[in-house]
N, C-alpha and C. Protein backbone atom coordinates (compact mmCIF):
# COMPACT_ATOMS: atom_id res chain seq x y z
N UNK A 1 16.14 56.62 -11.47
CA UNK A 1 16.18 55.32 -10.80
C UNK A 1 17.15 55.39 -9.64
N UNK A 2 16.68 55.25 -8.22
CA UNK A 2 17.59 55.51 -7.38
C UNK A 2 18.95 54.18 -7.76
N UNK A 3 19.90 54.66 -7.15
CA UNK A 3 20.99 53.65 -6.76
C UNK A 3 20.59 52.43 -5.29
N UNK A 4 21.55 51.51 -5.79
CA UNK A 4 21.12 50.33 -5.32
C UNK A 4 22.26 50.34 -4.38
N UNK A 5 21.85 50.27 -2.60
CA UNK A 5 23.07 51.31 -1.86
C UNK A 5 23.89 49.88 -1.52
N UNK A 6 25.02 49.85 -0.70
CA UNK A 6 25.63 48.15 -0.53
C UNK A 6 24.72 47.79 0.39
N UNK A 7 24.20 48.17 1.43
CA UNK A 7 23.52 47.18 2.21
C UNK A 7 22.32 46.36 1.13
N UNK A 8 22.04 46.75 0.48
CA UNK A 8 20.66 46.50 -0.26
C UNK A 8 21.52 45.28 -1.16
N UNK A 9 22.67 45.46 -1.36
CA UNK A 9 23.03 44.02 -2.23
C UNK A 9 23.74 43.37 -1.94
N UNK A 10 24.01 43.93 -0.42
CA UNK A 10 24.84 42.54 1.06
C UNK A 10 23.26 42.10 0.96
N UNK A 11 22.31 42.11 1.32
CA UNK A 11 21.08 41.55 1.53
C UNK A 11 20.80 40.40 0.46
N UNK A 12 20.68 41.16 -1.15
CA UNK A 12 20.55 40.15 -2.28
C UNK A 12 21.35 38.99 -2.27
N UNK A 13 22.94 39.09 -2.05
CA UNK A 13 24.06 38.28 -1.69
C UNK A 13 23.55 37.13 -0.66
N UNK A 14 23.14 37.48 0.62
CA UNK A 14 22.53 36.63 1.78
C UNK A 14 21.70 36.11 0.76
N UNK A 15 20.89 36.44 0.27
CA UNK A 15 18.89 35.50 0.11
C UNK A 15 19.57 34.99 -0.74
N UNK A 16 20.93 34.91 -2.18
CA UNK A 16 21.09 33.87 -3.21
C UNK A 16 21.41 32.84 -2.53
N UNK A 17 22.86 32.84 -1.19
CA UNK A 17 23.47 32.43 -0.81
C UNK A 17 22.29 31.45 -0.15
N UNK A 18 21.64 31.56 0.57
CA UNK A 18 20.47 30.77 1.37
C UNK A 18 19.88 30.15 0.68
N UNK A 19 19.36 30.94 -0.55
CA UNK A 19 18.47 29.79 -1.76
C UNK A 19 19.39 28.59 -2.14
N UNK A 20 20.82 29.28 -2.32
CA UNK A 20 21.68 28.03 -2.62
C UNK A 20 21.79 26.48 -1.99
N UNK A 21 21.32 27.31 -0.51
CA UNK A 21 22.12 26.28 0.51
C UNK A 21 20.59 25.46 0.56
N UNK A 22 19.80 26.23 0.57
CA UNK A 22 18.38 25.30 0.73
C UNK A 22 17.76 24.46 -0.40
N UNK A 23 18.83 24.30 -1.76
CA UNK A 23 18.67 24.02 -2.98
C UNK A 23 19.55 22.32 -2.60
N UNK A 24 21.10 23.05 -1.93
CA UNK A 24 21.65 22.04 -2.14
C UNK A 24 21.21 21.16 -1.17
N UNK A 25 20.62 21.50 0.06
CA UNK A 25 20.25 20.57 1.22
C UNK A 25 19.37 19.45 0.73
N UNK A 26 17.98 20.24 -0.24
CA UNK A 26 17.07 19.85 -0.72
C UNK A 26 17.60 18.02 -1.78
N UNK A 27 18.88 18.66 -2.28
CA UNK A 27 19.04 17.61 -3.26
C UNK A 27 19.55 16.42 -2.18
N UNK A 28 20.16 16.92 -1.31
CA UNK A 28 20.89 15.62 -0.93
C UNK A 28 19.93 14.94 0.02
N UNK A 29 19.06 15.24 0.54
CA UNK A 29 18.54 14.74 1.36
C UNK A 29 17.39 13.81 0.57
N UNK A 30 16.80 14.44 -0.76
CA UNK A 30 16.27 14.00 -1.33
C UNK A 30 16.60 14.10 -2.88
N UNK A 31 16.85 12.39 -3.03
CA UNK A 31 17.51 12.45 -4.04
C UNK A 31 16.94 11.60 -5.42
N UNK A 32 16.37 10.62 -4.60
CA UNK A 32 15.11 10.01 -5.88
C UNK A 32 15.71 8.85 -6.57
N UNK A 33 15.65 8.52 -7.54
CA UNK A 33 15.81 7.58 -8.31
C UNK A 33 17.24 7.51 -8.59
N UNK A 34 17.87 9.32 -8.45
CA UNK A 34 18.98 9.43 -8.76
C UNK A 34 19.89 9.02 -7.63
N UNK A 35 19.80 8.45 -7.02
CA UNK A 35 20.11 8.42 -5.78
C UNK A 35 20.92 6.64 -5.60
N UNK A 36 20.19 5.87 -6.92
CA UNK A 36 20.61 4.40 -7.05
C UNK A 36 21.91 4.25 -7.86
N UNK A 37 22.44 3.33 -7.44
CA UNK A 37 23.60 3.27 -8.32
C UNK A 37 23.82 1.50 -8.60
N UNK A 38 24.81 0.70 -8.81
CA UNK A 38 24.91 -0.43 -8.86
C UNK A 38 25.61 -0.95 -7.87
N UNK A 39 25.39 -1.77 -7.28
CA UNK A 39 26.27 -2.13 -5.78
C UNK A 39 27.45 -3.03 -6.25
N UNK A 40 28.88 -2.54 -5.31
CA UNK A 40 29.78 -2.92 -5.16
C UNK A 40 30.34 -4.70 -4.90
N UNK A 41 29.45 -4.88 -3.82
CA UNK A 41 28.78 -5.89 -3.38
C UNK A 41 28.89 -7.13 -4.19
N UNK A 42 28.94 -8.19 -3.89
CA UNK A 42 27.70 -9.43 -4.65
C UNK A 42 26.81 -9.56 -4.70
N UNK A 43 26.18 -9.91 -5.77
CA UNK A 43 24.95 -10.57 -5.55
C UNK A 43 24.73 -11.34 -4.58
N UNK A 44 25.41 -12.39 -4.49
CA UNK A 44 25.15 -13.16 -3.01
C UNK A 44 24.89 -12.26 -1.85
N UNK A 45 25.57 -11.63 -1.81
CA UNK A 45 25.53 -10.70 -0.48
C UNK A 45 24.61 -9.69 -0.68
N UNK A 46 23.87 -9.62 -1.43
CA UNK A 46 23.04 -8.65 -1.47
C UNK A 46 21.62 -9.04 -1.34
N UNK A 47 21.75 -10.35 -2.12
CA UNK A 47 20.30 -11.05 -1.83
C UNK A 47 20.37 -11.87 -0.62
N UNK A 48 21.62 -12.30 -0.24
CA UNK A 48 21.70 -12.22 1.82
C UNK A 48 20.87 -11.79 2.49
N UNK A 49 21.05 -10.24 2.27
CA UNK A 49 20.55 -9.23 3.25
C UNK A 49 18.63 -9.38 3.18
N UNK A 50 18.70 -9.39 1.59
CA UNK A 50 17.57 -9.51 0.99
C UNK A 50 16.44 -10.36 2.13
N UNK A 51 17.41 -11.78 2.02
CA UNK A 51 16.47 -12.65 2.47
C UNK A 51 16.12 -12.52 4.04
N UNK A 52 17.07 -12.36 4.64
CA UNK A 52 17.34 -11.92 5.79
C UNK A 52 16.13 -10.72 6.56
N UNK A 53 16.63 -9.77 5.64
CA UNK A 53 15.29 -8.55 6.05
C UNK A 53 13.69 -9.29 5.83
N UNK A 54 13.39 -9.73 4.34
CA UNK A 54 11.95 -10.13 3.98
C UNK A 54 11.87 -11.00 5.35
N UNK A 55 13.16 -12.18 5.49
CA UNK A 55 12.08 -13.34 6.30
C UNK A 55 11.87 -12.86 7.77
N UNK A 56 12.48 -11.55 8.64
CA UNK A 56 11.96 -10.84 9.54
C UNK A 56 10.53 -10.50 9.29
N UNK A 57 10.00 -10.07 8.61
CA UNK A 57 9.13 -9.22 7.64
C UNK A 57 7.64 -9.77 7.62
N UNK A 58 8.47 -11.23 7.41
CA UNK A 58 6.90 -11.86 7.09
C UNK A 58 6.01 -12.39 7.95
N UNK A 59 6.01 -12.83 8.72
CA UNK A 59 4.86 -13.10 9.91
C UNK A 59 4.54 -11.69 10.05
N UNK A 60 4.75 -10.51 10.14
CA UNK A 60 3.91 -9.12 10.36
C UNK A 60 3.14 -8.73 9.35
N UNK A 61 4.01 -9.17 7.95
CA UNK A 61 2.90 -8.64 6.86
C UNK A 61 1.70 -9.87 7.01
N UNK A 62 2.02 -11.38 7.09
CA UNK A 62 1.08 -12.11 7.30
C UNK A 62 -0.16 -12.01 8.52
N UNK A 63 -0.29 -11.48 9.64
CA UNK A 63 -0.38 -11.26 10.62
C UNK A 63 -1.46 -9.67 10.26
N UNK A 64 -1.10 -8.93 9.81
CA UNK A 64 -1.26 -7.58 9.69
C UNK A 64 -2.55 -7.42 7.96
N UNK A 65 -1.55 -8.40 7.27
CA UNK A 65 -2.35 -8.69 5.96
C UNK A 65 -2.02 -7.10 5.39
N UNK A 66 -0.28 -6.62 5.50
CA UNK A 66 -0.03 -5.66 4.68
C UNK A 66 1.10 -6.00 4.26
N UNK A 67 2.12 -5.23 3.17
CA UNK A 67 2.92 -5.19 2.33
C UNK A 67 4.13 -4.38 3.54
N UNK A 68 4.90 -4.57 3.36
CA UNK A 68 6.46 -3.90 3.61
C UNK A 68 7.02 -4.03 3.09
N UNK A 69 8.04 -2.58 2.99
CA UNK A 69 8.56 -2.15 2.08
C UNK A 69 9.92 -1.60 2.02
N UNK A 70 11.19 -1.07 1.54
CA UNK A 70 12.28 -0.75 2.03
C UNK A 70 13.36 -0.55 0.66
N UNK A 71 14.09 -0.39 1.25
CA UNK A 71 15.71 0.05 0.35
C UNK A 71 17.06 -0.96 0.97
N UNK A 72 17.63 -1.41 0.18
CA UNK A 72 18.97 -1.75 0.56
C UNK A 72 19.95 -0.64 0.39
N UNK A 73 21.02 -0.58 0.74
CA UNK A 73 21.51 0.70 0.92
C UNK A 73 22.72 0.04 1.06
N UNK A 74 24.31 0.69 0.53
CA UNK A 74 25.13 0.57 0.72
C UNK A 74 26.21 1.75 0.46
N UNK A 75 27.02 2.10 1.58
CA UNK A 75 28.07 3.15 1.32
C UNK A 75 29.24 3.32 0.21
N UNK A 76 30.27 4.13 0.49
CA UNK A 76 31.45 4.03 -0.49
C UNK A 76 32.32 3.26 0.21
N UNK A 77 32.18 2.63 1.48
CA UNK A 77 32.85 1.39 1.38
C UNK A 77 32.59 -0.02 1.02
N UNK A 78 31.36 0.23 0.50
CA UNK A 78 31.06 -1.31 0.77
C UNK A 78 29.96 -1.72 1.54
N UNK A 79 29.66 -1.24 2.91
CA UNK A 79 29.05 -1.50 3.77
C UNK A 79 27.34 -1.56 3.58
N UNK A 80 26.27 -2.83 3.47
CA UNK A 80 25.15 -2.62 3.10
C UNK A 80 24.30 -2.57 4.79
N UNK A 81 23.38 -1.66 4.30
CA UNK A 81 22.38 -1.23 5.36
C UNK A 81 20.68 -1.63 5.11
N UNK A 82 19.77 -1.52 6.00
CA UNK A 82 18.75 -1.47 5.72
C UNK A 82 17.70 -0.01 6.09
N UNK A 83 17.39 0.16 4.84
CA UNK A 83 16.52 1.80 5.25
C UNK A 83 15.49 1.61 5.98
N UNK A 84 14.53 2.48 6.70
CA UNK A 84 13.21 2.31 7.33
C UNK A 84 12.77 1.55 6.50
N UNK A 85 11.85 1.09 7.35
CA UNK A 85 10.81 -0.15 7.01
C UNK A 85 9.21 0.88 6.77
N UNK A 86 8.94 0.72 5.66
CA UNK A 86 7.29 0.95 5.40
C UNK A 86 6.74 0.55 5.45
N UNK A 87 5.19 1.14 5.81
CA UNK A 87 3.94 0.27 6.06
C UNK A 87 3.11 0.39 4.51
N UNK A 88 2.62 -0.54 4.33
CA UNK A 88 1.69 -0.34 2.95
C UNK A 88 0.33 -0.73 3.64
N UNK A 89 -0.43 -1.32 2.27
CA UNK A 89 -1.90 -2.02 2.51
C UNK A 89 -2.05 -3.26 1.97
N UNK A 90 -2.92 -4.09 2.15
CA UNK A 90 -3.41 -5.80 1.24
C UNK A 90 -2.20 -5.74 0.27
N UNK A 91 -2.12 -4.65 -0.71
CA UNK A 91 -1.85 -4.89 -2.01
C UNK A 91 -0.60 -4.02 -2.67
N UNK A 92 -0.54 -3.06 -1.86
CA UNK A 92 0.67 -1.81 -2.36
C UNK A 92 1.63 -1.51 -1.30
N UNK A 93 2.62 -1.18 -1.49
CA UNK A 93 3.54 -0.24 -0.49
C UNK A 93 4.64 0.78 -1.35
N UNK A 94 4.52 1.76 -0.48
CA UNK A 94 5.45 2.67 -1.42
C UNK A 94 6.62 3.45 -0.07
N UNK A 95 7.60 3.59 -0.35
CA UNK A 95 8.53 4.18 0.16
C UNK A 95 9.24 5.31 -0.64
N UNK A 96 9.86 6.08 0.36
CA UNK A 96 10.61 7.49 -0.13
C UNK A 96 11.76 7.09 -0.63
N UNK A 97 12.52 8.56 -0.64
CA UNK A 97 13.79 7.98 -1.03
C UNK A 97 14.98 8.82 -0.49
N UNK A 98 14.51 8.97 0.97
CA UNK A 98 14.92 9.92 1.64
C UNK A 98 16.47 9.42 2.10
N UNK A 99 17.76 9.52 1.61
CA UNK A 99 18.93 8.98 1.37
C UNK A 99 19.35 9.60 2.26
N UNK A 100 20.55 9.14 3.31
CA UNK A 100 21.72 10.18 3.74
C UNK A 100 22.84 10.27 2.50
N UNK A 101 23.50 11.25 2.05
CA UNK A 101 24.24 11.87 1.14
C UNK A 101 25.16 10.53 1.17
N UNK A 102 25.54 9.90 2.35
CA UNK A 102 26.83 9.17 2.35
C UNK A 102 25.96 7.41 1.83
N UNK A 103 25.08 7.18 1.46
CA UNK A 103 24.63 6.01 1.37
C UNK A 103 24.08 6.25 -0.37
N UNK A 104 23.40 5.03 -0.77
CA UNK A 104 22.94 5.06 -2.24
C UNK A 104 22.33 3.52 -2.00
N UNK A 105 21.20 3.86 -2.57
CA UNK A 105 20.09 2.63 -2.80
C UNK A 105 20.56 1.62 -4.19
N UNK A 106 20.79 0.70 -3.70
CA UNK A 106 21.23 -0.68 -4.57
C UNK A 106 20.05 -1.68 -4.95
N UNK A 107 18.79 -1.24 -3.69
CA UNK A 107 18.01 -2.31 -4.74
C UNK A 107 16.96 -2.32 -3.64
N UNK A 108 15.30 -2.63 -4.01
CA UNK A 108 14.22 -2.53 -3.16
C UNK A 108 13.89 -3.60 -2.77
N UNK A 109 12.70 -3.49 -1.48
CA UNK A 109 12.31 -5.38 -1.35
C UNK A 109 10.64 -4.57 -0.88
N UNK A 110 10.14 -6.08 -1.12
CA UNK A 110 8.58 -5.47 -0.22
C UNK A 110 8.25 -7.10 -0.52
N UNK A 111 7.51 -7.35 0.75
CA UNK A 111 6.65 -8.39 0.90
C UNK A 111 4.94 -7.97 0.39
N UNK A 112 4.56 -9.80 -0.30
CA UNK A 112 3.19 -9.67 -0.67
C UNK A 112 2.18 -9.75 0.49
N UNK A 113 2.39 -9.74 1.63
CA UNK A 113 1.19 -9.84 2.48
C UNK A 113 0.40 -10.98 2.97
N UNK A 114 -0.46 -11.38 3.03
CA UNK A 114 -1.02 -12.81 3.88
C UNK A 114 -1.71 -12.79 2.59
N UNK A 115 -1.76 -14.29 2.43
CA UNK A 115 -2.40 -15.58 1.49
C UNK A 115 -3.71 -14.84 1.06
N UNK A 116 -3.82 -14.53 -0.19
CA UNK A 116 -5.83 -14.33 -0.30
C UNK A 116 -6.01 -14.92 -1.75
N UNK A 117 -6.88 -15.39 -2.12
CA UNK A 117 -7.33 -15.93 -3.45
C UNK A 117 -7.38 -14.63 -4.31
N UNK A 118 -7.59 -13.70 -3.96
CA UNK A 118 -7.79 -12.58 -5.36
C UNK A 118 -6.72 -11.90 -5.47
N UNK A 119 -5.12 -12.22 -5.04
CA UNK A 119 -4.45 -11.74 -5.67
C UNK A 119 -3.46 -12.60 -6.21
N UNK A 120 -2.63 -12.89 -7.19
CA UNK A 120 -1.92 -14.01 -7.86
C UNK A 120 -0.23 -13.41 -7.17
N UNK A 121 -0.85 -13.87 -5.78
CA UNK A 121 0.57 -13.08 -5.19
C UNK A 121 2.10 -14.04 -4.72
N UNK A 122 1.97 -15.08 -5.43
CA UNK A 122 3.13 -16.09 -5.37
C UNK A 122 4.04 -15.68 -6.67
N UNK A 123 3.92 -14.43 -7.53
CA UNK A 123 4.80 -14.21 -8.24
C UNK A 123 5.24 -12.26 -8.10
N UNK A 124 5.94 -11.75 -8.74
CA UNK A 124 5.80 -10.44 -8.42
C UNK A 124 5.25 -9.95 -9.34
N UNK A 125 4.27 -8.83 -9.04
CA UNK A 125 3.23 -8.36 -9.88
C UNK A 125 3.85 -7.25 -11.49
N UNK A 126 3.10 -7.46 -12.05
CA UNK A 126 3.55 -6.27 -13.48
C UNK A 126 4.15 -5.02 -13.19
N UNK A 127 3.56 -4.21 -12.13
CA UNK A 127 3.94 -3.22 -11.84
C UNK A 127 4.75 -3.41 -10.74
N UNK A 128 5.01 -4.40 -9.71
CA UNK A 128 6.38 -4.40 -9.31
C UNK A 128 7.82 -4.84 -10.52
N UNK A 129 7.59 -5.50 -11.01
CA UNK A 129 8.43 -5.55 -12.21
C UNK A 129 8.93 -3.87 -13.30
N UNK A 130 7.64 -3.04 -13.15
CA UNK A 130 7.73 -2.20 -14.42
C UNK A 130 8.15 -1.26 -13.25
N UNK A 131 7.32 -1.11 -11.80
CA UNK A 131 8.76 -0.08 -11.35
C UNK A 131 10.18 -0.13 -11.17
N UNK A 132 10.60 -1.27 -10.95
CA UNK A 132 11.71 -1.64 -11.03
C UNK A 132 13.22 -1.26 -12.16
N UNK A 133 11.74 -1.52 -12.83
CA UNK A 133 13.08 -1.01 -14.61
C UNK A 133 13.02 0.18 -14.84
N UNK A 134 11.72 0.67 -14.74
CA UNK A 134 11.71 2.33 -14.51
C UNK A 134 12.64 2.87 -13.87
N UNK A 135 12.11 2.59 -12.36
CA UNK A 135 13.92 3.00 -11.53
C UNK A 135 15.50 2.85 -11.80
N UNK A 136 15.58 2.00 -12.04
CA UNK A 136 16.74 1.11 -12.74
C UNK A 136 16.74 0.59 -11.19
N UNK A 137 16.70 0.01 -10.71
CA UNK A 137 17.12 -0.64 -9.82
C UNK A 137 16.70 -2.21 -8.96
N UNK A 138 17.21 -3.10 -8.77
CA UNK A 138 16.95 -4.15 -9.04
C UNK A 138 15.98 -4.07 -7.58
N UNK A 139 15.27 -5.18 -7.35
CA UNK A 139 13.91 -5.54 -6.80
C UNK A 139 14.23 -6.90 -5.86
N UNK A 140 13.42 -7.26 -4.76
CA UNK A 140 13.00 -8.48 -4.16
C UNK A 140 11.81 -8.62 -3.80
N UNK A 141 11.13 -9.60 -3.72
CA UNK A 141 9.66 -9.83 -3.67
C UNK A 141 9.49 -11.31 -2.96
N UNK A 142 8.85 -11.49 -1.62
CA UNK A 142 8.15 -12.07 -0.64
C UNK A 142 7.17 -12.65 -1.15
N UNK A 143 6.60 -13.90 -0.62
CA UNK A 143 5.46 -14.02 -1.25
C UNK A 143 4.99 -14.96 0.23
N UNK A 144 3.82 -14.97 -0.04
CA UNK A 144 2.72 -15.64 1.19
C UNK A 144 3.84 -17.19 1.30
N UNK A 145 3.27 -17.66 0.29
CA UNK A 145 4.30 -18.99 0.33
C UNK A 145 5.41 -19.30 0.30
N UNK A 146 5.55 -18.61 1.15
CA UNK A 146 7.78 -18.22 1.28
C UNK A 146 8.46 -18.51 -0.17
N UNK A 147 8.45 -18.00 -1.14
CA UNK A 147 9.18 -17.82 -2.28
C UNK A 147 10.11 -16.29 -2.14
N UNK A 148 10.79 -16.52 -2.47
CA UNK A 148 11.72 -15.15 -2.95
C UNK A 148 12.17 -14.75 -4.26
N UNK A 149 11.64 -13.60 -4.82
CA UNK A 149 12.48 -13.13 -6.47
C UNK A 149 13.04 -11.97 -6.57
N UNK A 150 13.77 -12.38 -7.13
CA UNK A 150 14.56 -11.28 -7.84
C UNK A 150 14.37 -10.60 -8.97
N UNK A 151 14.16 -9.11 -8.69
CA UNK A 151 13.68 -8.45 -10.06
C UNK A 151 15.34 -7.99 -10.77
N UNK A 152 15.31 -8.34 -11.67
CA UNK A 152 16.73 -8.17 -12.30
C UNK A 152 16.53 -6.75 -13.39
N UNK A 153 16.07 -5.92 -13.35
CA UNK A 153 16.06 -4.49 -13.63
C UNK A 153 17.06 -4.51 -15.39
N UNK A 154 17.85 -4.78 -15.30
CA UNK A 154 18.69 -4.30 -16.59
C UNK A 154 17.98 -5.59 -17.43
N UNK A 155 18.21 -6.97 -17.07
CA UNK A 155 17.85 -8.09 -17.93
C UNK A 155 15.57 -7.46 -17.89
N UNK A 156 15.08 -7.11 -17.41
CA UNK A 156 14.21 -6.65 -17.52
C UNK A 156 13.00 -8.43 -17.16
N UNK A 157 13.43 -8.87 -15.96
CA UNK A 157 12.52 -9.79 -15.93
C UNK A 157 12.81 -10.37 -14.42
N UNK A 158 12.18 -10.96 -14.12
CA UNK A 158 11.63 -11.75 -12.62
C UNK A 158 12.13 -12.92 -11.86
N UNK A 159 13.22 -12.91 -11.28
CA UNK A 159 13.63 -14.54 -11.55
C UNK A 159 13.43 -14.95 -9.71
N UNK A 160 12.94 -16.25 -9.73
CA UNK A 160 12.35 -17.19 -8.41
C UNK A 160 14.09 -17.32 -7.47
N UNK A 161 14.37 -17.14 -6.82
CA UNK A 161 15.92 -17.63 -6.13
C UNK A 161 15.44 -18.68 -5.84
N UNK A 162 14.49 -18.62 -4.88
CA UNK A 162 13.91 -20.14 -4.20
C UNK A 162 12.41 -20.17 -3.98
N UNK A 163 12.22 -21.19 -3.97
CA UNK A 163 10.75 -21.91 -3.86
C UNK A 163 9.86 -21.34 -2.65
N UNK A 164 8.81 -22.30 -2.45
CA UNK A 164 8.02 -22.41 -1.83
C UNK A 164 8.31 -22.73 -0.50
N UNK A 165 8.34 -22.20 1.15
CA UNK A 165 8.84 -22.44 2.68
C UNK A 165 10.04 -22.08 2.35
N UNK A 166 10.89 -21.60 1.49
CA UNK A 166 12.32 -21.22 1.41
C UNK A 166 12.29 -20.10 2.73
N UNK A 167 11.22 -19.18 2.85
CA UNK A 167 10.83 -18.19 3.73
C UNK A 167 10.14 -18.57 4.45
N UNK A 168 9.69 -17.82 5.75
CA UNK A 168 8.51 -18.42 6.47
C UNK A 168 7.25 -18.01 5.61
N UNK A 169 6.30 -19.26 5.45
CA UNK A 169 5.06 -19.36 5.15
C UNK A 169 3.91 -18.71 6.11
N UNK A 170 2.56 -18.07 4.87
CA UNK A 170 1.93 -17.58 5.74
C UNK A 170 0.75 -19.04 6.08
N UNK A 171 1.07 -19.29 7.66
CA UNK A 171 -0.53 -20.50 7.95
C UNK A 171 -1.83 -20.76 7.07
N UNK A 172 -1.78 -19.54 6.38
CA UNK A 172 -3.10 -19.41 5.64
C UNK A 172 -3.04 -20.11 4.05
N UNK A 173 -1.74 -19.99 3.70
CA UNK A 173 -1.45 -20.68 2.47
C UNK A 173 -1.52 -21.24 1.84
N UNK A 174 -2.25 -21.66 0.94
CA UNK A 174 -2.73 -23.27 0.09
C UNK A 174 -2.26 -23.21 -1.53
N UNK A 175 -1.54 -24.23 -1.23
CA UNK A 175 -1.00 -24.23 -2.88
C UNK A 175 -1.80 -24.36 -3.72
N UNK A 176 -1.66 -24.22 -5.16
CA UNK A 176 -2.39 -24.44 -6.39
C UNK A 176 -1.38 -24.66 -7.57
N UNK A 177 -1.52 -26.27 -7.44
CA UNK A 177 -0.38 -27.05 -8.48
C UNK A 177 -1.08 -26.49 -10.01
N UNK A 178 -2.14 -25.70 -10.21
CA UNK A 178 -2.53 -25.41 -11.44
C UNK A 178 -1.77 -24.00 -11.93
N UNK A 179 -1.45 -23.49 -11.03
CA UNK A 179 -1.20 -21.88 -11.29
C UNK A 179 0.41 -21.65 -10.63
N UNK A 180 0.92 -22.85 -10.71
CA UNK A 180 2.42 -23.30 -10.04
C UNK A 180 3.57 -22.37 -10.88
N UNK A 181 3.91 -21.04 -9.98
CA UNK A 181 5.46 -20.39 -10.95
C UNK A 181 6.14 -20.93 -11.98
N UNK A 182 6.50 -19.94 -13.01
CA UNK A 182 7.46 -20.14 -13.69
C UNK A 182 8.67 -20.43 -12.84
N UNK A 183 10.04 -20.29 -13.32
CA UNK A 183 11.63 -20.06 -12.65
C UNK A 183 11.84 -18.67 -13.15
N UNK A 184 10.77 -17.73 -13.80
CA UNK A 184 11.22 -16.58 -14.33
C UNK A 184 9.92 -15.99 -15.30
N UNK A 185 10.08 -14.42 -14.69
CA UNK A 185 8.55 -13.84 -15.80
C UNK A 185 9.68 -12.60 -16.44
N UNK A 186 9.13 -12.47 -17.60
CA UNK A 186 9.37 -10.98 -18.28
C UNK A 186 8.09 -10.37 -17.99
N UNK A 187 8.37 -9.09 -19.12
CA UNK A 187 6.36 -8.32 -18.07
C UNK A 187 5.70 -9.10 -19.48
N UNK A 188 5.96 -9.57 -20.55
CA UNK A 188 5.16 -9.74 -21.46
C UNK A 188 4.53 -11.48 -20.69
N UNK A 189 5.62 -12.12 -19.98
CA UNK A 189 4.98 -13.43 -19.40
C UNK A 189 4.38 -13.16 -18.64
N UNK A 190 4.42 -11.76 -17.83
CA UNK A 190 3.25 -12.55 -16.40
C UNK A 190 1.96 -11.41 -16.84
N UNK A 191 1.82 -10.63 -18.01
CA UNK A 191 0.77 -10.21 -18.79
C UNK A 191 -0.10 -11.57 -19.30
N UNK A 192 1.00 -12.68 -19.81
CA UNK A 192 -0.12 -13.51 -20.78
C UNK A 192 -0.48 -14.67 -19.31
N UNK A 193 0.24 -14.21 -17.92
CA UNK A 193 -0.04 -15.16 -16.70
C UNK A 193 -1.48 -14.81 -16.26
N UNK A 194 -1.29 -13.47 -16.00
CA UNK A 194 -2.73 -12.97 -15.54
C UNK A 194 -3.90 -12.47 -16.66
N UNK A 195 -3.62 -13.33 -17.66
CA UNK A 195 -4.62 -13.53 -18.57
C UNK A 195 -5.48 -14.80 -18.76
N UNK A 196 -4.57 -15.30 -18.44
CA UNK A 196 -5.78 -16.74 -17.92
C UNK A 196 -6.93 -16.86 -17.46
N UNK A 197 -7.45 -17.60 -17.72
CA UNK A 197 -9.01 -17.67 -17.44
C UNK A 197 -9.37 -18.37 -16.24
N UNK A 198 -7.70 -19.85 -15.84
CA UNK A 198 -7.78 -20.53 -14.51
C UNK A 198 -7.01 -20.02 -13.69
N UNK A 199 -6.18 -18.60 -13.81
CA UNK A 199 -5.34 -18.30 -12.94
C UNK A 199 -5.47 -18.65 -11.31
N UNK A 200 -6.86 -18.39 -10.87
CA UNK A 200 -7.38 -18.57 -9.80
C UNK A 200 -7.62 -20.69 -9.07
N UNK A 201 -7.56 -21.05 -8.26
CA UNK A 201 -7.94 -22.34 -7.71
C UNK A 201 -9.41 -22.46 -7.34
């Protein structure tokens, strides 16, 4: 078996050293779920920003008849940011979780899109709720009829901040005093919501 001469394991040394560095780049840049932590912050100040970003938000998703989507973000001082803005479709939006090392995601938002009868989109849907807790990380949700909620991730349920025009409304909007929000869904309530037979107007 020949000998393994030093250049040949200055070489091996380089390619670990590089795998290393392209391992660690890899994590920080992309960091995922792991990447959330609990914000420093208030609540007040967090659903501030919240409202602030959605009610920019909504005449485009109304307008466009898509979902947007995003991260709140806040540093180790304190300081909260807003991540790129995503484009979705009618009904979904999904975003990365492409972090700078010095920031950490505190909590998501996405608007429901312009007014349509086939989706029960004045509350936040099951699976915005169930990603939420999955992630651990708490949630905001837009709705055609300017409502705003809060997905509360640890308590594991949905809660309304404010009503109906609290946000800008989409023109297209028509209430339905039959199918009128709770102040709050768990996923087992808005399972037995969209089980109804009159959910629809």
């Amino acid at each position: 078996m020949p000998a393994i001469k030093p250049l040949h394991i200055a070489y091996i040394l380089c390619g670990i050293a590089w795998l290393a560095v392209v391992v660690n780049r890899t994590a920080e840049t992309y960091r995922g779920p792991y990447s959330v932590r609990p914000p420093t912050v208030s609540q007040e100040e967090l659903s501030s920003l919240a409202r602030s970003t959605l009610s920019e938000l909504q005449t485009r998703s109304f307008s466009e008849d898509r979902e947007f989507c995003g991260l709140l973000l806040e540093d180790e001082e304190g300081n909260l940011s807003v991540s790129e803005i995503y484009v979705g479709d009618a009904a979904t939006c999904s975003f990365n979780w492409d972090i700078s090392p010095e920031k950490f995601a505190v909590a998501s938002f996405h608007t429901h899109g312009g007014f349509s009868r086939e989706y029960d989109s004045e509350v936040p849907s099951i699976l915005d709720l169930e990603g939420d807790i999955a992630d651990r990380i708490d949630g905001y949700v837009s709705t055609p009829g300017g409502r705003l909620w809060h997905v509360d991730w640890d308590e594991e349920q949905a809660k309304q901040i404010c009503g109906e025009d609290c946000l800008p409304r989409d023109p297209d909007y028509e209430r339905c005093d039959a199918i009128e929000p709770a102040a709050s869904y768990t996923v087992r309530a808005l399972k037995a919501r969209h089980a109804l037979e009159n959910l629809r107007c």
